[in-house]
Protein backbone atom coordinates (compact mmCIF):
# COMPACT_ATOMS: atom_id res chain seq x y z
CA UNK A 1 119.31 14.37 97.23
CA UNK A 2 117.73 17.67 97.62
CA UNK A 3 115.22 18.99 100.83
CA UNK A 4 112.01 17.79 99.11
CA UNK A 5 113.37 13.93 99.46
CA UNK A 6 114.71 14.91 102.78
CA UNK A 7 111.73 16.24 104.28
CA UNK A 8 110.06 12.91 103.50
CA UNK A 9 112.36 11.06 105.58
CA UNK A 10 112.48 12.98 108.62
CA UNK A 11 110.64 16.45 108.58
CA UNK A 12 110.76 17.53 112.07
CA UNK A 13 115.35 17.45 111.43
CA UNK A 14 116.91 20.79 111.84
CA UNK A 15 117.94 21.74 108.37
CA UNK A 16 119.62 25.29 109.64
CA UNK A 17 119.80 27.26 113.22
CA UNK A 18 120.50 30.64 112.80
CA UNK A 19 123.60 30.80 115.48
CA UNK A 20 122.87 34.23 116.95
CA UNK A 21 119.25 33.85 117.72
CA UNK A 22 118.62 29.81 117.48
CA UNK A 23 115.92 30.77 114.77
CA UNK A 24 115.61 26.80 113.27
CA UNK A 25 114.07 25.88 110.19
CA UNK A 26 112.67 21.97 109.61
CA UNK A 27 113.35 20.21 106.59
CA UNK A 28 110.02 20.05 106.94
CA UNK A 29 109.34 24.07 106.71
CA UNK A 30 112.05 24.30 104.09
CA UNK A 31 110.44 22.01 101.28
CA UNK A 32 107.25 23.72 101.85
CA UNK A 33 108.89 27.38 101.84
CA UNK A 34 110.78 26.51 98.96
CA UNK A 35 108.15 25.12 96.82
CA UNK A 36 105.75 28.29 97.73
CA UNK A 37 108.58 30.83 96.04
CA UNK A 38 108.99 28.21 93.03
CA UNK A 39 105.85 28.33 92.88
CA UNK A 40 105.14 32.24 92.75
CA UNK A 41 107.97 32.47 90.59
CA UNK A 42 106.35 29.83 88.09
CA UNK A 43 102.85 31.99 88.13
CA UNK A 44 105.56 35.07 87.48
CA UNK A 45 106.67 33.29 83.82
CA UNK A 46 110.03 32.50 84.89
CA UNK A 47 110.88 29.15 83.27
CA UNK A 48 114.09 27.03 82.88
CA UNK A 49 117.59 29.40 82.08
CA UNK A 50 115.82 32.36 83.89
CA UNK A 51 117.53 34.60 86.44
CA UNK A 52 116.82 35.30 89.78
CA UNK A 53 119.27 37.45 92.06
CA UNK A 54 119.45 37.74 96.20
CA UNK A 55 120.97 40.33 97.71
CA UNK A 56 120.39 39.80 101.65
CA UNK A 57 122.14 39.29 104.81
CA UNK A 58 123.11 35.62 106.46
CA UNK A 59 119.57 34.95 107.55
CA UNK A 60 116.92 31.99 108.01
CA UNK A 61 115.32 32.94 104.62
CA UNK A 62 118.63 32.46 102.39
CA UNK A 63 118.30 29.05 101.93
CA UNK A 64 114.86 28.27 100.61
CA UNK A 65 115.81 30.98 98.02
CA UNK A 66 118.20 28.94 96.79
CA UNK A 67 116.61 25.59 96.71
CA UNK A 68 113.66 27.59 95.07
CA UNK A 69 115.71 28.40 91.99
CA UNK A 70 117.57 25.05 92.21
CA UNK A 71 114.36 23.00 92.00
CA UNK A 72 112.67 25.44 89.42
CA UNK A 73 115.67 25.02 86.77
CA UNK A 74 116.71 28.51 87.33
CA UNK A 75 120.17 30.09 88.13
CA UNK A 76 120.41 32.10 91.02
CA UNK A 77 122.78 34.92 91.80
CA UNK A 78 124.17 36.03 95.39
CA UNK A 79 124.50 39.80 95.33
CA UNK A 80 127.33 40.92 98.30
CA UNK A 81 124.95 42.53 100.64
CA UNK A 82 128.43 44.77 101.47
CA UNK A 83 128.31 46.47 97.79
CA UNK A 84 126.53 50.05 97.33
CA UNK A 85 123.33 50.17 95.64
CA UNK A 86 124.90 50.99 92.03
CA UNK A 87 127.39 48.17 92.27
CA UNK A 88 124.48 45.58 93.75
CA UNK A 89 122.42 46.95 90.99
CA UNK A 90 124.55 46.84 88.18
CA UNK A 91 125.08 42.98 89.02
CA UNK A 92 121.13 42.44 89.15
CA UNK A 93 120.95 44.18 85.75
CA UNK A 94 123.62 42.44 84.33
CA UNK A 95 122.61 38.74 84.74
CA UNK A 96 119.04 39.60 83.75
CA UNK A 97 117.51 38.78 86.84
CA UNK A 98 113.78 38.99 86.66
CA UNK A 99 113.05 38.61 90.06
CA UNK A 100 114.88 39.83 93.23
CA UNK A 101 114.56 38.86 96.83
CA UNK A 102 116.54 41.33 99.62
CA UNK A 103 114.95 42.16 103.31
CA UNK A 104 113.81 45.11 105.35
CA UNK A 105 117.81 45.35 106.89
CA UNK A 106 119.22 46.38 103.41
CA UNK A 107 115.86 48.43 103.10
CA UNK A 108 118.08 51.68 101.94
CA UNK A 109 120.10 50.48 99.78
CA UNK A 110 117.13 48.35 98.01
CA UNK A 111 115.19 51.27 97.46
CA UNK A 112 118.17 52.91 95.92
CA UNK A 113 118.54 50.22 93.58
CA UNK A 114 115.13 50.48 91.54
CA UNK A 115 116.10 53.38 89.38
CA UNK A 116 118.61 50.90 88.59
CA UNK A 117 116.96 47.89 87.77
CA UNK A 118 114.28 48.34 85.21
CA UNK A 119 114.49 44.82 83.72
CA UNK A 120 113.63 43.37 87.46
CA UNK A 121 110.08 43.40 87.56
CA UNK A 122 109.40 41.66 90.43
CA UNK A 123 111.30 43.00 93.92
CA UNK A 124 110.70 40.95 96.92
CA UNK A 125 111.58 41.90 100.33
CA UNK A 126 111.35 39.97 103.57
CA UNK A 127 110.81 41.04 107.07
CA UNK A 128 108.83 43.48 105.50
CA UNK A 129 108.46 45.71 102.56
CA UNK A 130 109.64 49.25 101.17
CA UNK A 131 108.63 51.27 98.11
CA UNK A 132 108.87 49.46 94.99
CA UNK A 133 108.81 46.04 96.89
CA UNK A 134 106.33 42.96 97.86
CA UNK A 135 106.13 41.66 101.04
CA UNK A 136 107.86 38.30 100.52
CA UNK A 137 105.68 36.44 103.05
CA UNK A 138 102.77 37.74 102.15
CA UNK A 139 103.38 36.76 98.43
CA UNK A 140 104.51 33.07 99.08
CA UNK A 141 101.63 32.64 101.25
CA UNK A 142 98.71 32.64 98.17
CA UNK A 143 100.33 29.60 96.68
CA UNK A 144 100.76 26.11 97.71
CA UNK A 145 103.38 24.50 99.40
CA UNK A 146 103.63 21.25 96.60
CA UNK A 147 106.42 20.89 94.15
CA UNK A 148 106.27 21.93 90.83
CA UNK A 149 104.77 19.16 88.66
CA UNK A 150 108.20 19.75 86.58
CA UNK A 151 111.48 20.42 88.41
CA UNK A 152 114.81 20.81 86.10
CA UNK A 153 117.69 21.19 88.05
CA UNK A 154 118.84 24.67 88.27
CA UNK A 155 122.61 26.42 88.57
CA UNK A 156 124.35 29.25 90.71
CA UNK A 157 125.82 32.13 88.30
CA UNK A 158 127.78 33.83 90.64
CA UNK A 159 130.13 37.07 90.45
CA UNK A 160 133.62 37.16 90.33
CA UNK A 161 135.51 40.99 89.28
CA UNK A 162 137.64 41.43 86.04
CA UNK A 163 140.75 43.32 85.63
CA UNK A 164 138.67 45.73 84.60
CA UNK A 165 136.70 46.11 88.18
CA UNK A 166 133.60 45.59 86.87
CA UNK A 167 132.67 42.13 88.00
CA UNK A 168 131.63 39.49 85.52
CA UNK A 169 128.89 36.22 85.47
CA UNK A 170 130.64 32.94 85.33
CA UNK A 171 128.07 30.99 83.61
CA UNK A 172 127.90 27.52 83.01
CA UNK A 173 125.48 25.93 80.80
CA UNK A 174 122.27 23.97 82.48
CA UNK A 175 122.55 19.79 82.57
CA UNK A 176 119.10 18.01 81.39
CA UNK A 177 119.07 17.34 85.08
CA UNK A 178 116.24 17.12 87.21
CA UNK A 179 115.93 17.67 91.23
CA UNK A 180 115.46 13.97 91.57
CA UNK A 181 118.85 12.82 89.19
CA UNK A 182 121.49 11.90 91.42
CA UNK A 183 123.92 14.79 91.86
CA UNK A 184 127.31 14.85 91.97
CA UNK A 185 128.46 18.02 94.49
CA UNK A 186 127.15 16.07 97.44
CA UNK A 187 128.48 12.90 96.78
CA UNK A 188 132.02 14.74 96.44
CA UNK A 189 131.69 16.72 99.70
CA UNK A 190 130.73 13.36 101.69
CA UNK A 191 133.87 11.93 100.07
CA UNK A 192 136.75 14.25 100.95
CA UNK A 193 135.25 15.88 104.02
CA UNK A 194 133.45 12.99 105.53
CA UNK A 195 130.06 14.39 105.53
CA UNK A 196 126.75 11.75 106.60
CA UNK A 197 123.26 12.69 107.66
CA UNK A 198 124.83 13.63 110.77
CA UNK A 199 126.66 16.34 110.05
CA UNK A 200 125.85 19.85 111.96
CA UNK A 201 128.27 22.46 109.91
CA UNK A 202 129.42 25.44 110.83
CA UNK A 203 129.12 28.25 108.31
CA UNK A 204 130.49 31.53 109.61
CA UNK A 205 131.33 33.38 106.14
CA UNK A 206 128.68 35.60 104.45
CA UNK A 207 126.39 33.67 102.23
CA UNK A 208 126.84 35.04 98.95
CA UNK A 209 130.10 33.72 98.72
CA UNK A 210 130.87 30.66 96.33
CA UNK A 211 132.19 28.38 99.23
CA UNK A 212 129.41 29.02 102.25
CA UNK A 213 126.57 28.87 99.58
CA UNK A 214 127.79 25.62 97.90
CA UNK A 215 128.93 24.40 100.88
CA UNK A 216 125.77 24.83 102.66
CA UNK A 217 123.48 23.37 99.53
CA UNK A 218 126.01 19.85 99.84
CA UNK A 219 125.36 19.90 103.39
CA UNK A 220 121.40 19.87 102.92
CA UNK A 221 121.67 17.73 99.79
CA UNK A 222 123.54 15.21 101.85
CA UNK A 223 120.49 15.82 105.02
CA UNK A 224 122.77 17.51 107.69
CA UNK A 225 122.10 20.75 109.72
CA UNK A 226 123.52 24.43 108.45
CA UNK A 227 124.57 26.27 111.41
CA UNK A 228 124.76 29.39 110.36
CA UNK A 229 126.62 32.74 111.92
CA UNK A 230 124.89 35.99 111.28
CA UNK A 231 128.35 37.80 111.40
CA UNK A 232 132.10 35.88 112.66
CA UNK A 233 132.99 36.68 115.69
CA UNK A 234 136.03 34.66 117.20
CA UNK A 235 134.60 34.13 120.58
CA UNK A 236 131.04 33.28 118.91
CA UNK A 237 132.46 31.07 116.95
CA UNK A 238 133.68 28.74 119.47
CA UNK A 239 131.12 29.27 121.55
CA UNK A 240 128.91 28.07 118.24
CA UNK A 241 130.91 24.90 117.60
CA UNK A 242 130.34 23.77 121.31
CA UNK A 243 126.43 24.93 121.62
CA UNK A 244 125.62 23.48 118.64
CA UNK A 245 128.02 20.39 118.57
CA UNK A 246 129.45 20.97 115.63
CA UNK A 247 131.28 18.56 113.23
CA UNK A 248 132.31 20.41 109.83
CA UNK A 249 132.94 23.69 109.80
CA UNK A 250 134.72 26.34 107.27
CA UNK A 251 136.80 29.39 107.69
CA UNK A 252 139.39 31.61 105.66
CA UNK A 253 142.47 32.28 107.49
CA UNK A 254 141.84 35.85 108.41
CA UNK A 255 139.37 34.16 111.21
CA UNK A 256 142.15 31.47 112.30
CA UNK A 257 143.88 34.47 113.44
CA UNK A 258 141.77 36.24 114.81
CA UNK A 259 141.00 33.20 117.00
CA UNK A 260 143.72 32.28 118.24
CA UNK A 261 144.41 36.12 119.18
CA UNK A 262 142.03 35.43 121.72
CA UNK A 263 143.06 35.39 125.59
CA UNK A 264 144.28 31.84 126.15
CA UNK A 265 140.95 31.22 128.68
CA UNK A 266 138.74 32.07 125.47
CA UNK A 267 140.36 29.88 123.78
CA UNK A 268 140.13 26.99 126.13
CA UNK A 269 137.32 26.86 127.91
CA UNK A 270 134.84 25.40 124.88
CA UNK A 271 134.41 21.28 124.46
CA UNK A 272 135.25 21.30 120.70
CA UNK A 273 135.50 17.33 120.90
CA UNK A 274 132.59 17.04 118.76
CA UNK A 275 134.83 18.99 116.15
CA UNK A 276 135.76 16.18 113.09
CA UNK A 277 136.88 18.47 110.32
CA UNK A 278 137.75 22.30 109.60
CA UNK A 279 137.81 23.30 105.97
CA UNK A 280 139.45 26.20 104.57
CA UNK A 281 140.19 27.87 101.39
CA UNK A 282 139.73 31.20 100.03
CA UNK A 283 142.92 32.82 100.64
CA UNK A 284 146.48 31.16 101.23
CA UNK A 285 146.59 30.67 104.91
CA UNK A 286 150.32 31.53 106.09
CA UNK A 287 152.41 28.62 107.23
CA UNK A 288 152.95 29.56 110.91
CA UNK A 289 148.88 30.23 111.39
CA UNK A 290 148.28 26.46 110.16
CA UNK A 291 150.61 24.82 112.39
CA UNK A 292 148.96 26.70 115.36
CA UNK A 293 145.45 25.50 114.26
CA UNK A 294 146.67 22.03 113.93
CA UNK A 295 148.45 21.58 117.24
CA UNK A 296 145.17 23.92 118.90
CA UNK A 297 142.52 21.60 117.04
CA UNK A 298 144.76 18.64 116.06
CA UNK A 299 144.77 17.22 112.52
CA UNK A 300 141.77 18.60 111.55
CA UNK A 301 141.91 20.78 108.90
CA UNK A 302 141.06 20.04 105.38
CA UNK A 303 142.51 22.49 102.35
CA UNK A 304 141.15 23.43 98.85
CA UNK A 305 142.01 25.54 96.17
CA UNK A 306 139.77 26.25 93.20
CA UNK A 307 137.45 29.31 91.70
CA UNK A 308 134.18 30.26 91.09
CA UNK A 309 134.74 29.27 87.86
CA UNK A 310 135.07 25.36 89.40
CA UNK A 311 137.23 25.00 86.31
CA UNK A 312 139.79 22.57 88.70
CA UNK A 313 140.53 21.39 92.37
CA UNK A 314 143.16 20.40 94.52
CA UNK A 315 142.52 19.08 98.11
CA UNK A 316 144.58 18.59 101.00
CA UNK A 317 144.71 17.04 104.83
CA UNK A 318 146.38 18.05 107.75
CA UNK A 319 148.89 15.08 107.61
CA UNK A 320 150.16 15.41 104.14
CA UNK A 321 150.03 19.31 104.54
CA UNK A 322 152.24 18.72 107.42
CA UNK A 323 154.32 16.77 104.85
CA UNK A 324 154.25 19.24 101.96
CA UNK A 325 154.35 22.19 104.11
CA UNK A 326 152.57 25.39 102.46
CA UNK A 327 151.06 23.20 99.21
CA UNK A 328 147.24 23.47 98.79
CA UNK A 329 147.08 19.77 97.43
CA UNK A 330 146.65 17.50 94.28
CA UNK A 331 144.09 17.70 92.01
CA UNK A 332 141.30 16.10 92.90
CA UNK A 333 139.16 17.95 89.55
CA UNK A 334 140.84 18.51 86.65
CA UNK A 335 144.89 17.82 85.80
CA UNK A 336 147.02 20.71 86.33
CA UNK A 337 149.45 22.19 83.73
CA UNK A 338 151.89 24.80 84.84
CA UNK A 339 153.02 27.26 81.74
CA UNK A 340 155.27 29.99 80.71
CA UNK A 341 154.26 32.85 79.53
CA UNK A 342 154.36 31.38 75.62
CA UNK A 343 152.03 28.63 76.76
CA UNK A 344 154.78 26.07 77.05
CA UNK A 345 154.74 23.40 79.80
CA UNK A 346 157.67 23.70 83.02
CA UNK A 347 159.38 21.59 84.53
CA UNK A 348 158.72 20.65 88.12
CA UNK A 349 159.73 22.64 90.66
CA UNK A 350 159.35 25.78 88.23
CA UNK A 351 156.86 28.43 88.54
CA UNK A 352 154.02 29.84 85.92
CA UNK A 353 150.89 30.28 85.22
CA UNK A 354 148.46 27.61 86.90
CA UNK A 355 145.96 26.32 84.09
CA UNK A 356 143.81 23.14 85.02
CA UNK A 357 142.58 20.76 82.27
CA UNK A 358 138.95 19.20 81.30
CA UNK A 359 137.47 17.73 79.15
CA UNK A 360 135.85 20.91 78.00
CA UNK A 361 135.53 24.32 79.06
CA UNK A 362 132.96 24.30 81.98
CA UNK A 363 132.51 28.17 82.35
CA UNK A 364 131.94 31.38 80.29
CA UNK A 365 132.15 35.04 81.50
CA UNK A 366 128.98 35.94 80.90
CA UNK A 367 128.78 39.17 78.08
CA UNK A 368 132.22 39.10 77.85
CA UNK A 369 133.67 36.20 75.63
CA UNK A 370 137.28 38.66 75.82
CA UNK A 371 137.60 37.40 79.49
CA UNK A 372 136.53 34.34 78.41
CA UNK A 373 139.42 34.04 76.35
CA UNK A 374 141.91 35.11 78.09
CA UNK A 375 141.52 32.60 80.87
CA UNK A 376 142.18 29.71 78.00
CA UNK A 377 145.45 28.55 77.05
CA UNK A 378 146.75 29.83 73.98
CA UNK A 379 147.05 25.75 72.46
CA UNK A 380 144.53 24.24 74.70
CA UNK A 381 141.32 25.91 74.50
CA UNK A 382 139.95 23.31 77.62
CA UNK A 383 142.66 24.40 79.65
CA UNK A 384 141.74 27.08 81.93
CA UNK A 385 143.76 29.46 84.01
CA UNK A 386 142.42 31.60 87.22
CA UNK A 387 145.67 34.03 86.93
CA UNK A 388 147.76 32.78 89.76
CA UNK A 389 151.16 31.03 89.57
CA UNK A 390 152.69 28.24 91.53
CA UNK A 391 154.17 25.11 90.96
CA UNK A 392 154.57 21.68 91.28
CA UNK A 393 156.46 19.34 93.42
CA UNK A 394 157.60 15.96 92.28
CA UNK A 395 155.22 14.55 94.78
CA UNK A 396 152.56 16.43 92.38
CA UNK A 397 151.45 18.69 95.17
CA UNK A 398 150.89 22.37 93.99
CA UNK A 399 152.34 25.20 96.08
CA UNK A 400 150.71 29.04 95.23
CA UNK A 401 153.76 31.39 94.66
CA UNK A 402 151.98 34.81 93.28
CA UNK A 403 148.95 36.15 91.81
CA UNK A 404 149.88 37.56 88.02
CA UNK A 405 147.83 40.79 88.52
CA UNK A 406 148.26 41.72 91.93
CA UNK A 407 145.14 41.04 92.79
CA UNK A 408 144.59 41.90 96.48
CA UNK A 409 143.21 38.81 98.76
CA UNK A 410 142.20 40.79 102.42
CA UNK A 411 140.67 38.55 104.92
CA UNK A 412 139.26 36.14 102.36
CA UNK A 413 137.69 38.78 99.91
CA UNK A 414 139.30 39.34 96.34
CA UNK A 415 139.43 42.84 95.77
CA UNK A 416 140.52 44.46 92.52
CA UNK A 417 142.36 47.74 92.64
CA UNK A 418 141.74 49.11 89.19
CA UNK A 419 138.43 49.96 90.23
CA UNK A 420 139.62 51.95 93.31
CA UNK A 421 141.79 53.43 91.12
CA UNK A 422 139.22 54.73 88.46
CA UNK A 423 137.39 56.25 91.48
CA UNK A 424 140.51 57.96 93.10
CA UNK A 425 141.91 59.47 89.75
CA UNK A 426 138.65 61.34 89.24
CA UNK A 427 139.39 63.41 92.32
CA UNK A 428 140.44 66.98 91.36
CA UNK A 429 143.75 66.81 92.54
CA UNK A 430 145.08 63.59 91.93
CA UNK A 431 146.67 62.89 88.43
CA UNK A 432 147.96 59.24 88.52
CA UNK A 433 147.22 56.10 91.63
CA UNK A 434 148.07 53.09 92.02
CA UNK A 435 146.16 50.74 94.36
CA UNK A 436 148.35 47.58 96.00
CA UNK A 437 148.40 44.91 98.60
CA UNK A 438 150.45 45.46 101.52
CA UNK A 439 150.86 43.46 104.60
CA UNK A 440 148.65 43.10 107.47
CA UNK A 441 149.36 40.77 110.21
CA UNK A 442 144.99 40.34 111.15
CA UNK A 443 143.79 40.27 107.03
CA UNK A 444 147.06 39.03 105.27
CA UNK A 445 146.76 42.23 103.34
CA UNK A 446 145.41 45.26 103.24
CA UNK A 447 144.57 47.90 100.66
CA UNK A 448 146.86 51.00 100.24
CA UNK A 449 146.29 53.61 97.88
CA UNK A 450 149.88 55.23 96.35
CA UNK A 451 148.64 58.66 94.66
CA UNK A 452 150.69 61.54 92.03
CA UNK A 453 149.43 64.85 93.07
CA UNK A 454 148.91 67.83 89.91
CA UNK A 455 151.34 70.15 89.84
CA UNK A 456 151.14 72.07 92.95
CA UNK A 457 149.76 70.01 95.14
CA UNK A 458 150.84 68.66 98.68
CA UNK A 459 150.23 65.77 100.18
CA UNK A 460 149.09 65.95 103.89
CA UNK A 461 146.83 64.02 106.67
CA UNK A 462 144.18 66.45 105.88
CA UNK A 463 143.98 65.58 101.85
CA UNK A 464 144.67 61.56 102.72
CA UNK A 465 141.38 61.67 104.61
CA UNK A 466 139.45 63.55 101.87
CA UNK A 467 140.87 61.23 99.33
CA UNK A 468 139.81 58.19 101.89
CA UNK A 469 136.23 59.79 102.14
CA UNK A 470 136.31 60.53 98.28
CA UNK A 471 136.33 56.45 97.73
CA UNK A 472 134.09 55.46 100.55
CA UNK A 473 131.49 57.91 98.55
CA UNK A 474 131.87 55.88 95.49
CA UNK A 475 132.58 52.50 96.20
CA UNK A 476 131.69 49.73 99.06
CA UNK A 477 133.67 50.36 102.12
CA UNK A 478 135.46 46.54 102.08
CA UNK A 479 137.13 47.65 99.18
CA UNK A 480 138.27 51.22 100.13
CA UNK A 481 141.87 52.10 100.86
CA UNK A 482 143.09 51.72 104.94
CA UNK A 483 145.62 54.31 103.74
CA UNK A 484 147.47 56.95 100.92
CA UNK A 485 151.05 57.21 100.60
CA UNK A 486 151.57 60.34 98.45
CA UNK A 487 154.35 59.42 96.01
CA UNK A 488 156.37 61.95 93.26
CA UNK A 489 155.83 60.09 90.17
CA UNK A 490 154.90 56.68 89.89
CA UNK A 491 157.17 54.48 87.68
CA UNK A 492 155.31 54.00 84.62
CA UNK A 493 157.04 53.18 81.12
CA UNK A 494 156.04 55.65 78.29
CA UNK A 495 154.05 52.78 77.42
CA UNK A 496 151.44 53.61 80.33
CA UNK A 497 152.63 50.05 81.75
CA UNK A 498 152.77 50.71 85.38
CA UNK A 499 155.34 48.54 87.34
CA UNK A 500 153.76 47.67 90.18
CA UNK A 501 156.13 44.89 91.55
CA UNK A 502 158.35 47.99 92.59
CA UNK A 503 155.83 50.14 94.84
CA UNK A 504 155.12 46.30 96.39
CA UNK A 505 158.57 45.62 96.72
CA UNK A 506 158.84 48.85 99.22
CA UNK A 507 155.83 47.80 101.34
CA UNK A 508 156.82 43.72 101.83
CA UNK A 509 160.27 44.41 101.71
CA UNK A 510 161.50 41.71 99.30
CA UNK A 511 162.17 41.39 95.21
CA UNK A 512 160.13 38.09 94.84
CA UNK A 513 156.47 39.16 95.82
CA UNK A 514 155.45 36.04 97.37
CA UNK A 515 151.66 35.74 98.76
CA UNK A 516 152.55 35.16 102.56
């Protein structure tokens, strides 16, 4: 079901608090918000396969957004509110949006962005308006708050970066759905996590996320109530899941630790007995932080691993985790394959690449049918592979061992270094960097930058922090380097094939370059 059907049944229902403030939205107000934007973006010629972007804050407005795309047959793309204006507007550009919505608290950065995005036409901003912008409450207002007389089932095309840096569209192609067809994402969520009509779920992540935003749509589909952090905090977050007796909630480990960092009386002195299920997912949580949260919260916790790409799916509980100590689960979409480099199948027990089977391909990188490639297998073309390795116990239970490009996971966020490093190498005195993961006990890793002076050159505190401000000027801050290690030459081949399993190897003090 969606909020229009919901709405029906019991209008007056929560279907989000804003945590912070205790801002609530009705069903109620959130069918009739929602049909005002599809509406206004009907009158604005968008029609079925047309793009609309959001690049906002967690906030009471996010969600009829989305359920105004969803019920207008449209896809919808979350913009990371944390990326500068170039990078927020090259992602608005590149999907074609035709219509974006952001708010007076990224006013800046949103005026920054129009030189950017010519194709955009119409720029909405709520909580007031800037140059180049409508106020989005005075432009919903001048149409009605009834459904479209017409509502196809619309799709999320969300980001997710390349090798490259630049991030790429994973676009799936639109069903012949409409808002009223049963749907399927609900259904599964009520299955494995146990969601009813009575669910109150705790969202603490930022929005534009894959897992918060289609977490938070199965919630509503399924007629529970969003709770919904402005920003994590550990002690709000308890606080939140008592206040608001919470049943579901969903985290990345960096915030498990972070919590139970806390003073033993923070941690204690909140009734969490309303507390049925805590998902996570998003980054491999490390063994000894899970058995803490399971003997603080009790069996609880509920695991998944998967992509944006929702090309596969495994699932796991607390008890069989328990079991199967550091696996993320079985399949519960798709059937797994584990390969060589050649393609070929393993045996059990043996790592390689992690490809999951479907019928068909579900996805394609949007503009780049390269990348699209290269996540296939080389026999299979609906096999699909995300570029980490693992394996497979006999039990069938997949275990992550490495990620094949180094690809740096810190607190939950992927961040890929080849884009640091374009930005880095451009500064006058640097002639070679290489950007890796290295360990940090709060994040699971953190972002180092290892950098080959020219000729001459010295390496000093002074030059690390003008190298440190050099990237913070270019690039969003999340991504930036925490530190520079200044380094002779860095072991490339002749090739220009840089080996960096040896710079890791220094920093996590091991040959095998595990995750955790």
């Amino acid at each position: 079901m969606y909020p229009g059907q919901w709405a029906k049944k019991f209008p007056d229902k929560p279907a989000l608090i804003m945590a912070g403030t205790g801002e609530t939205v009705t069903y109620g107000e959130l069918d009739d918000r929602s049909n005002r934007l599809a509406q206004l973006l009907y009158k604005a010629g968008l029609r079925r396969g047309d793009h609309v972007a959001i690049f906002m804050e967690n906030q009471a407005r996010y969600m009829e957004v989305y359920w105004a795309a969803m019920r207008s047959g449209l896809y919808l793309t979350t913009v990371n509110r944390h990326l500068s204006a170039e990078e927020a507007a090259y992602i608005v550009d590149d999907c074609g949006a035709q219509v974006l919505v952001t708010s007076a608290a990224l006013g800046e950065a949103a005026e920054a962005m129009l030189a950017h995005i010519p194709k955009c036409p119409l720029r909405l901003m709520v909580d007031g308006a800037c140059n180049g912008y409508e106020a989005y409450e005075e432009a919903t207002a001048a149409f009605p708050p009834e459904p479209l007389a017409v509502q196809p089932r619309g799709d999320i095309m969300l980001y997710s970066s390349g090798t490259t840096g630049r991030p790429k569209g994973v676009w799936r192609p639109l069903t012949d759905a409409m808002m009223d067809d049963p749907y399927p994402l609900p259904l599964l969520f009520g299955e494995l996590f146990h969601m009813t009509e009575e669910t109150r779920y705790l969202s603490p992540a930022p929005m534009y996320h894959a897992s918060p935003i289609g977490f938070c749509a199965a919630v509503q589909g399924i007629g529970g109530t969003l709770v919904i952090m402005e920003k994590f905090d550990a002690r709000g977050a308890l606080r939140a899941l008592e206040e608001f007796e919470v049943t579901h909630s969903q985290w990345v480990p960096t915030m498990f630790t972070r919590m139970l960092k806390l003073p033993e009386e923070d941690r204690t002195r909140h009734d969490l007995s309303r507390h049925q299920v805590a998902i996570h997912a998003a980054a491999p949580c490390p063994p000894q932080v899970k058995r803490q949260m399971i003997e603080w919260w009790g069996p609880i916790l509920s695991e998944y691993y998967g992509g944006t790409e929702l090309n596969g799916l495994t699932f796991i509980e607390s008890e069989a985790w328990l079991a199967h100590e550091g696996s993320v689960g079985q399949p519960m979409l798709g059937t797994l394959h584990i390969c060589g480099e050649e393609g070929d199948e393993l045996p059990t027990g043996e790592d390689g690449l992690i490809y999951f089977e479907l019928p068909e391909l579900s996805f394609r990188y949007h503009n780049d049918d390269e990348k699209t490639r290269s996540a296939q297998h080389p026999q299979h073309p609906n096999w699909s592979a995300l570029g980490d390795v693992g394996h497979v116990d006999e039990d069938g239970f997949l275990y992550l061992t490495d990620r094949k490009n180094f690809m740096i996971i810190s607190g939950g966020v992927n961040i890929y270094p080849a884009e640091i490093e374009n930005a880095l190498v451009t500064h006058p005195q640097v002639i070679d960097v290489a950007v890796i993961g290295v360990p940090n006990d709060d994040f699971g890793e953190e972002v180092k930058a290892v950098v080959q002076l020219i000729e001459g050159a010295e390496g000093s505190p002074e030059l690390e922090r003008e190298l440190l401000d050099f990237c913070l000027e270019r690039i969003a801050h999340y991504k930036c380097p925490r530190s520079v290690d200044f380094i002779a030459e860095l072991p490339r081949l002749q090739t220009g094939k840089l080996y960096k399993r040896l710079l890791r190897d220094r920093y996590w003090g091991r040959h095998d370059t595990k995750i955790v």
